[in-house]
Protein backbone atom coordinates (compact mmCIF):
# COMPACT_ATOMS: atom_id res chain seq x y z
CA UNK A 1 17.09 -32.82 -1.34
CA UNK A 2 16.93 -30.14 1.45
CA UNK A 3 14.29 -27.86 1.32
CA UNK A 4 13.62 -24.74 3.50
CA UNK A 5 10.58 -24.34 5.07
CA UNK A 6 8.80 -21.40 7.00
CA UNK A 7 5.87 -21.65 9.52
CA UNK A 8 4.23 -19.25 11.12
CA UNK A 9 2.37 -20.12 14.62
CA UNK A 10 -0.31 -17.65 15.49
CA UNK A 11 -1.76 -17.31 19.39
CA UNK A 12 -4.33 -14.46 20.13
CA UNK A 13 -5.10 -13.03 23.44
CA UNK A 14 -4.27 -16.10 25.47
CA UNK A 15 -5.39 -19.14 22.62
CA UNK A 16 -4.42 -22.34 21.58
CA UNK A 17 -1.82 -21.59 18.71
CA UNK A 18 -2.93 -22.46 15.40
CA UNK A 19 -0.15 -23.82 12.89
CA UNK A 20 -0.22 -22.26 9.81
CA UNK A 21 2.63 -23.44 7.14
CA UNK A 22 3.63 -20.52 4.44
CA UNK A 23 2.17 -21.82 1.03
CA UNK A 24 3.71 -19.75 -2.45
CA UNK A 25 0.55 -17.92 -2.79
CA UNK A 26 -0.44 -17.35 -6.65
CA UNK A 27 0.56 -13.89 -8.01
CA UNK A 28 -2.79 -11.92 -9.02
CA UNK A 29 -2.27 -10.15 -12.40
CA UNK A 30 -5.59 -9.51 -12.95
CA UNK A 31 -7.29 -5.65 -12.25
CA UNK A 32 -9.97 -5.59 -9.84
CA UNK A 33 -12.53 -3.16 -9.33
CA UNK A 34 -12.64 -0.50 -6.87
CA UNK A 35 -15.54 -0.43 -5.12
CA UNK A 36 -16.77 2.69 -3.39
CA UNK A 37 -16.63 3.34 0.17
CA UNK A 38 -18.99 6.78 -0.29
CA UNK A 39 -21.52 7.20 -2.14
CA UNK A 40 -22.68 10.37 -0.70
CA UNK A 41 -20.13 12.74 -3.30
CA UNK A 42 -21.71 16.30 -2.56
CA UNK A 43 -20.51 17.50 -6.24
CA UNK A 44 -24.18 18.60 -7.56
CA UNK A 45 -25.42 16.55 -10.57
CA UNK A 46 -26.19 19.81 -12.39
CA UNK A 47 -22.49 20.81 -13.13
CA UNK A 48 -20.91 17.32 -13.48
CA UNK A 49 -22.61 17.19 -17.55
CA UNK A 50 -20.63 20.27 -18.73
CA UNK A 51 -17.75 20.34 -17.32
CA UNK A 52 -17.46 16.28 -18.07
CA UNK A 53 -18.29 16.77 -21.52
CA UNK A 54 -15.14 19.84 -21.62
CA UNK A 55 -13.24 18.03 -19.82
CA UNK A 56 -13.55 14.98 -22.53
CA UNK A 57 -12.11 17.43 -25.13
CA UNK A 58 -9.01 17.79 -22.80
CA UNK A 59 -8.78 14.10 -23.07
CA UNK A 60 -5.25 13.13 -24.72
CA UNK A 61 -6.55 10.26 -27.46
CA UNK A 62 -3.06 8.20 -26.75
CA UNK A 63 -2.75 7.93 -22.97
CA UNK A 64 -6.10 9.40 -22.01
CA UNK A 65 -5.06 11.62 -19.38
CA UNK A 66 -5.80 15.25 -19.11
CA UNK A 67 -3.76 17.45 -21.61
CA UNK A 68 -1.90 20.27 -20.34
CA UNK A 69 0.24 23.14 -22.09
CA UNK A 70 1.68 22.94 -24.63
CA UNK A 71 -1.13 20.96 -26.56
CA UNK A 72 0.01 20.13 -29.73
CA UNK A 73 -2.39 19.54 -32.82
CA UNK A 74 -2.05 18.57 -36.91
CA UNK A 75 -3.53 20.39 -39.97
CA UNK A 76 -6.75 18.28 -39.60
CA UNK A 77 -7.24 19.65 -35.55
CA UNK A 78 -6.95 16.46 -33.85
CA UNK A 79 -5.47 16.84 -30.64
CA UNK A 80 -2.26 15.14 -28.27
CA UNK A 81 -0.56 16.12 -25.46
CA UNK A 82 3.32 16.48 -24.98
CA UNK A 83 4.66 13.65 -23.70
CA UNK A 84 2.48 11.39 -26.47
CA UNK A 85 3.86 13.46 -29.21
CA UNK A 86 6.78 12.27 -29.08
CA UNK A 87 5.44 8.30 -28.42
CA UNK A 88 3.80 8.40 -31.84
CA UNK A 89 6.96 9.63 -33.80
CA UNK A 90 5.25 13.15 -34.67
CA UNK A 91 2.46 11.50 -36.46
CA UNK A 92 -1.44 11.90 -35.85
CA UNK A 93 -2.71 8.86 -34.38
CA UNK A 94 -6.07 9.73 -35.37
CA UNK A 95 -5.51 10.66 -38.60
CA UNK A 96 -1.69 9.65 -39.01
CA UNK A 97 -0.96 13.09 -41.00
CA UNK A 98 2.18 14.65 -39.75
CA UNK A 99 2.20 16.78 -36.99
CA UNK A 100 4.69 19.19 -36.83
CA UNK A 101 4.81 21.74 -33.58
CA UNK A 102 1.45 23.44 -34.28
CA UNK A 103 0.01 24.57 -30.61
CA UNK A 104 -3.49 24.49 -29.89
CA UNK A 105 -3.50 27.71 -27.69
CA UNK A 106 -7.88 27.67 -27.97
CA UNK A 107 -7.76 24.49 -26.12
CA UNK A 108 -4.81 25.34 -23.69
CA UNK A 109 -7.19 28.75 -22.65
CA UNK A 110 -10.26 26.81 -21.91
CA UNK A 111 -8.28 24.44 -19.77
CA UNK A 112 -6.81 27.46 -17.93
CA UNK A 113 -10.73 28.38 -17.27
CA UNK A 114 -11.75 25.40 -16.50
CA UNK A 115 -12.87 24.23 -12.24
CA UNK A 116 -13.38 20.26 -11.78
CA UNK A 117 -14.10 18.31 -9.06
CA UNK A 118 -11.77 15.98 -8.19
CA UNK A 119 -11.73 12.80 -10.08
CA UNK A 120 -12.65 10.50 -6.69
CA UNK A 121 -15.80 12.47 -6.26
CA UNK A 122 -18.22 9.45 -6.17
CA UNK A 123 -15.70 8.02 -3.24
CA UNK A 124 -16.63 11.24 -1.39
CA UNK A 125 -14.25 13.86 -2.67
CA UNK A 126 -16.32 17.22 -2.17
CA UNK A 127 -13.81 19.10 -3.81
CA UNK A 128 -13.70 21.65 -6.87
CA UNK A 129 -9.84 22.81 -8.46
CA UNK A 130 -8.84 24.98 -11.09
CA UNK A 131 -7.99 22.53 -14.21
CA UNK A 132 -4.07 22.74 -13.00
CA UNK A 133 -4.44 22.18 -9.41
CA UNK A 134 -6.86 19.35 -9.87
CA UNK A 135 -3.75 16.57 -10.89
CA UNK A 136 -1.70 17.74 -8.25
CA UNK A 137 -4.72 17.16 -5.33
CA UNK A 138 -5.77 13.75 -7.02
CA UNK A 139 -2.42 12.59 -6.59
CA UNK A 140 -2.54 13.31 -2.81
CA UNK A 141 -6.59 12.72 -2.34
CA UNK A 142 -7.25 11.35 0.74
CA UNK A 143 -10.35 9.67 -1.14
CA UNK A 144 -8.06 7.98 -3.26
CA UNK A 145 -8.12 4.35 -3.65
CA UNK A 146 -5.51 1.93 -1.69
CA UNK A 147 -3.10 0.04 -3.71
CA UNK A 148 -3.15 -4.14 -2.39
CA UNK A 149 -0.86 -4.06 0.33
CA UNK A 150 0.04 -7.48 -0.43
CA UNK A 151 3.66 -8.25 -0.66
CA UNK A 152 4.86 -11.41 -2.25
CA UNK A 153 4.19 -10.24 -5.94
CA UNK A 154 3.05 -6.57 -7.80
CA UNK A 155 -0.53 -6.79 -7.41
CA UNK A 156 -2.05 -4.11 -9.61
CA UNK A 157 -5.84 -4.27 -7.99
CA UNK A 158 -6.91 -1.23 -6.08
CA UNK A 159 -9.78 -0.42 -3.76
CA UNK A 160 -11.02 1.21 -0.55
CA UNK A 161 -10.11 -0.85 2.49
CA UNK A 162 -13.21 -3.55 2.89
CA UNK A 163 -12.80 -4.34 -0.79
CA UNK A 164 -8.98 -4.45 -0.31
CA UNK A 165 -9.26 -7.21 2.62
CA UNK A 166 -11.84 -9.49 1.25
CA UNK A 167 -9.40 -9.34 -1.86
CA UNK A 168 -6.32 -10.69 0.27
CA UNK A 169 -8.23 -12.84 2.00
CA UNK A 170 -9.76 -14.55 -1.21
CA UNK A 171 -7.47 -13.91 -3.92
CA UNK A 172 -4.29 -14.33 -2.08
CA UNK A 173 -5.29 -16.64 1.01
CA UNK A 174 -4.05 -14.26 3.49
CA UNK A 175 -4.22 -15.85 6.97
CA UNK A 176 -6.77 -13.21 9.08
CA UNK A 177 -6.88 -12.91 12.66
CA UNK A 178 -9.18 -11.28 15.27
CA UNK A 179 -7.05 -9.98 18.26
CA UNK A 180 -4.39 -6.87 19.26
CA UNK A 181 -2.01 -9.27 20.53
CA UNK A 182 0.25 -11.90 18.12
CA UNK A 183 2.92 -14.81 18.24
CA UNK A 184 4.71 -16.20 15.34
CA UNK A 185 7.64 -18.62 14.85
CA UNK A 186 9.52 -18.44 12.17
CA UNK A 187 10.98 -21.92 11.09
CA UNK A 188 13.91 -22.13 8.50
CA UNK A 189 16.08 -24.90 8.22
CA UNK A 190 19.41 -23.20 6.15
CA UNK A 191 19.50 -19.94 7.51
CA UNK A 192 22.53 -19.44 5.33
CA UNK A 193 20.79 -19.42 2.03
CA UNK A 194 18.25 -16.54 1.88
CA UNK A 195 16.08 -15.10 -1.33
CA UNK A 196 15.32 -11.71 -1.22
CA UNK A 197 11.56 -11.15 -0.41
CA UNK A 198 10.91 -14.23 1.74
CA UNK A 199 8.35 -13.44 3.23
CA UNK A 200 5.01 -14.13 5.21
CA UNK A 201 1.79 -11.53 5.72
CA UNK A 202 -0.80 -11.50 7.90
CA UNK A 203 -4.26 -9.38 8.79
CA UNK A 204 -5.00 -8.13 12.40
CA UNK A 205 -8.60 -6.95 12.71
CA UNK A 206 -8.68 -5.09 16.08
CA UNK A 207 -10.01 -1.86 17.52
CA UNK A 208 -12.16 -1.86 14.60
CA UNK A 209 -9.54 -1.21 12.06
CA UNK A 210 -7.06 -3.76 9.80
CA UNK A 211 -3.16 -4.09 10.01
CA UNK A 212 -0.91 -5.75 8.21
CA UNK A 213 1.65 -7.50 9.64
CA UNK A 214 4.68 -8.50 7.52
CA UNK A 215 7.64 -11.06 9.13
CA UNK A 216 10.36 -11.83 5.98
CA UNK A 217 14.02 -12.00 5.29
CA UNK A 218 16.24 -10.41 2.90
CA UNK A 219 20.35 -9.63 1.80
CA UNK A 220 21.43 -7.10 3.63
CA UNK A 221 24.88 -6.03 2.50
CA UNK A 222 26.55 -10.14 2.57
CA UNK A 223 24.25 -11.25 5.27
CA UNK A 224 20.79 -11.80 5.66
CA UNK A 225 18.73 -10.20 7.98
CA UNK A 226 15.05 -11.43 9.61
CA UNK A 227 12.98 -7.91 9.84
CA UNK A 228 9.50 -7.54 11.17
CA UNK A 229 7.00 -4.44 10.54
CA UNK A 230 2.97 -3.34 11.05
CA UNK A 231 1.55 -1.12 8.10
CA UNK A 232 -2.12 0.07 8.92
CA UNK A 233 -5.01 -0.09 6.59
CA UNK A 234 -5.25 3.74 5.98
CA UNK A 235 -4.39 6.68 5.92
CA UNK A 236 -1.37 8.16 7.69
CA UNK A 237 -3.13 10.55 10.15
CA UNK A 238 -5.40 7.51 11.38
CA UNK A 239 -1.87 5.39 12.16
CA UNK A 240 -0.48 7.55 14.32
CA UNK A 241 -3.68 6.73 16.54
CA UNK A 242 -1.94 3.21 16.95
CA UNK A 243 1.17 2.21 17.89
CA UNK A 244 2.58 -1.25 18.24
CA UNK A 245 5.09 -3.49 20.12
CA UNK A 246 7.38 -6.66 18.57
CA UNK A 247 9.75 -9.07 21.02
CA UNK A 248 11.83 -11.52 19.96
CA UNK A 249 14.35 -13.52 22.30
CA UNK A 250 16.13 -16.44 23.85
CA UNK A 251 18.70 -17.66 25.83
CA UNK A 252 18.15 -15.19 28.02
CA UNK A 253 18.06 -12.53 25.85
CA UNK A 254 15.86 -10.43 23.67
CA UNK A 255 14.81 -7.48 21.53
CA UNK A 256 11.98 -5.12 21.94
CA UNK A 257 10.60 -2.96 18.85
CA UNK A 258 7.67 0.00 19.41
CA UNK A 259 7.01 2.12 16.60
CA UNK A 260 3.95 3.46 14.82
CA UNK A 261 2.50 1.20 12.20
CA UNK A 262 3.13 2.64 8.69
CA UNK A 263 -0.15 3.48 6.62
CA UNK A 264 -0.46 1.02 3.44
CA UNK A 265 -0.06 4.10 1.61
CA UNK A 266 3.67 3.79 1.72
CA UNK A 267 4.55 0.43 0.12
CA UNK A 268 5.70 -2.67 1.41
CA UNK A 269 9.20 -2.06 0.07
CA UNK A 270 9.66 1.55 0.87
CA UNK A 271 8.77 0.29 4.88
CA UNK A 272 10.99 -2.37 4.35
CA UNK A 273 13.91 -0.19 2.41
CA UNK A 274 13.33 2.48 5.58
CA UNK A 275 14.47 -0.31 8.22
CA UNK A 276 11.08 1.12 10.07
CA UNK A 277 10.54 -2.15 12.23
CA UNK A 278 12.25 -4.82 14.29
CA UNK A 279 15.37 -6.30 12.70
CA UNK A 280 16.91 -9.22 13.53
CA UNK A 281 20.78 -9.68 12.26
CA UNK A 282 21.60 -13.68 11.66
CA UNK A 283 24.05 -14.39 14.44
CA UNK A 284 21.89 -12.91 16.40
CA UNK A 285 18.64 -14.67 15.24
CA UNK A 286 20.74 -17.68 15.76
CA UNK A 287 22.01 -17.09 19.13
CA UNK A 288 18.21 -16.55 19.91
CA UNK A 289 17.42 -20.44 18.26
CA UNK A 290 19.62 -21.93 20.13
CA UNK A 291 20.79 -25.41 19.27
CA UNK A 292 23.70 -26.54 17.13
CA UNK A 293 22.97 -22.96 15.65
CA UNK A 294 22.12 -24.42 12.12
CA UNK A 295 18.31 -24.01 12.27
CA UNK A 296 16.26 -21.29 12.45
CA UNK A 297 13.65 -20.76 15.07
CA UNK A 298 12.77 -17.58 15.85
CA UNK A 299 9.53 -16.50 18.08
CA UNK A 300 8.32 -13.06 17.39
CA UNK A 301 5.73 -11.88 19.92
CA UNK A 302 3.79 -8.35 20.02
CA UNK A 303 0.99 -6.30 20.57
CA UNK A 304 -1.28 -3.37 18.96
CA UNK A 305 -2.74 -0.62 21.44
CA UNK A 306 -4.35 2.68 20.61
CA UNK A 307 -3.52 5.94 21.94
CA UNK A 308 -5.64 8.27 23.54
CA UNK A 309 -5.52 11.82 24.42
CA UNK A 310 -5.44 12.78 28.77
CA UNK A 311 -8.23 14.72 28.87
CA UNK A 312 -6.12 16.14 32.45
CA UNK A 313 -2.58 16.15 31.11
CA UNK A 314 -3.06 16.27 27.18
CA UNK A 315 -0.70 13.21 27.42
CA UNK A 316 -0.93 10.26 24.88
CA UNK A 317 -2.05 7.12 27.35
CA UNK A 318 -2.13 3.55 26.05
CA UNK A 319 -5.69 2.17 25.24
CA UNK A 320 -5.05 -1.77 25.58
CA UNK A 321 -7.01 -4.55 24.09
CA UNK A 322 -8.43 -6.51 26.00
């Protein structure tokens, strides 16, 4: 029986290419740690015990997150929020009484009162909200953790970025590289038949920073399609230091990608939905193998430089690797 296979051939900077055959990796289901990339939080010591211990009474009992209007409590004064009320079929889960649509309006006017730091304080968060605007910044922290930017499988472990690569690297044998400068081949021998979310990742550890580069194929419309894309590792405002070339050809012909690499912030599949990256259609990608046009070879070359500011012209000028 015929089975499909994918390799991936890796030169940097001028080496010897090193074969590397695309294994199923194991999908991760277990939940990491974060580990803390700050530990210098400037939120004093002397107002975290109050306003902890306060902000522990605005703790829903059900989903544990912070309650917010309307609060909703039964006859014995135990305490839900909204969106639990309704989970627990209008009984108490503390007490199981009924609850009925009693409001606690003390507790709703001491979270009105209330200022918090933000939640990723320890990480290096110095800031201090009003109870309401404190959700809305955590959701947008830029001292939030990173989600695994891994994408063969919904890994739920989340961390700052050193914790994040020794994770792919050990937990989901990502292949890492040293090097601005790449070269894959991409190997499949029925390019007719394609699964959504095939797919191959690798880490680039250059200029001091990590990127992710992802080379897969997936239905697009009745066809498949071959699409490569770079997402850095962090945030947004750091990518758009970097941008990033990909090349693919043959026959005489060829197709040049440069873009910005996305931040890992933005998942895998909302790059991959946005068609933000080099894509390949298959009569294309087959003109490009050449041969009797039933196998798939496909080189992808590229390269990651960093920007830098004129300090004549203000102009952006390329800052290559060497």
């Amino acid at each position: 029986m015929e089975t499909d296979s994918i390799e991936c051939i890796t030169s940097l900077d001028g080496t010897d290419e090193d074969e590397i055959q695309q294994n199923p990796h194991h999908h991760l289901h277990q939940q990491f740690p974060s580990k803390s990339s700050h530990g210098n939080g400037v939120v004093s010591s002397a107002i975290l015990p109050s306003t902890t211990r306060v902000h522990e009474l605005l703790e829903c009992p059900v989903c544990t997150n912070s309650m917010y209007p309307p609060i909703y409590q039964c006859h014995n004064g135990h305490t839900l929020c909204s969106t639990c009320k309704t989970r627990v079929h209008n009984r108490c889960p503390t007490c199981r009484q009924e609850l009925g649509d009693i409001r606690c309006l003390a507790l709703e006017k001491v979270a009105e009162s209330l200022e918090l730091p933000c939640k990723y304080f320890s990480l290096g968060c110095p800031e201090i909200f009003p109870y309401y605007s404190k959700l809305k910044h955590e959701a947008l922290c830029n001292f939030r953790p990173y989600n695994c930017p891994y994408a063969g499988s919904e890994c739920s472990v989340t961390g700052d970025i050193p914790f994040l690569v020794a994770h792919l690297r050990d937990d989901h044998k990502v292949d890492m590289h040293s090097g601005c400068t790449f070269n894959h081949r991409y190997v499949k021998s029925n390019p007719r038949e394609v699964e959504n979310a095939t797919w191959m990742l690798t880490v680039f550890h250059c200029f001091g920073q990590y990127f992710c580069l992802h080379f897969e194929a997936f239905q697009l419309g009745a066809a498949p399609v071959y699409m490569a894309f770079l997402r850095f590792m962090g945030d947004e405002m750091e990518a758009r230091n970097y941008s990033y070339s990909l090349e693919v050809g043959g026959n005489g012909r060829k197709l040049i990608w440069e873009g910005t690499p996305r931040s890992i912030r933005d998942s895998h599949r909302k790059v991959r939905d946005s068609h933000d990256g080099l894509i390949i259609q298959r009569n294309m990608a087959l003109f490009f193998s050449g041969g009797d046009r039933k196998e798939l070879k496909l080189r992808v070359t590229g390269r990651i430089w960093k920007e830098q500011q004129n300090p004549e012209g203000g102009a952006c000028i390329p800052n290559l690797c060497s």
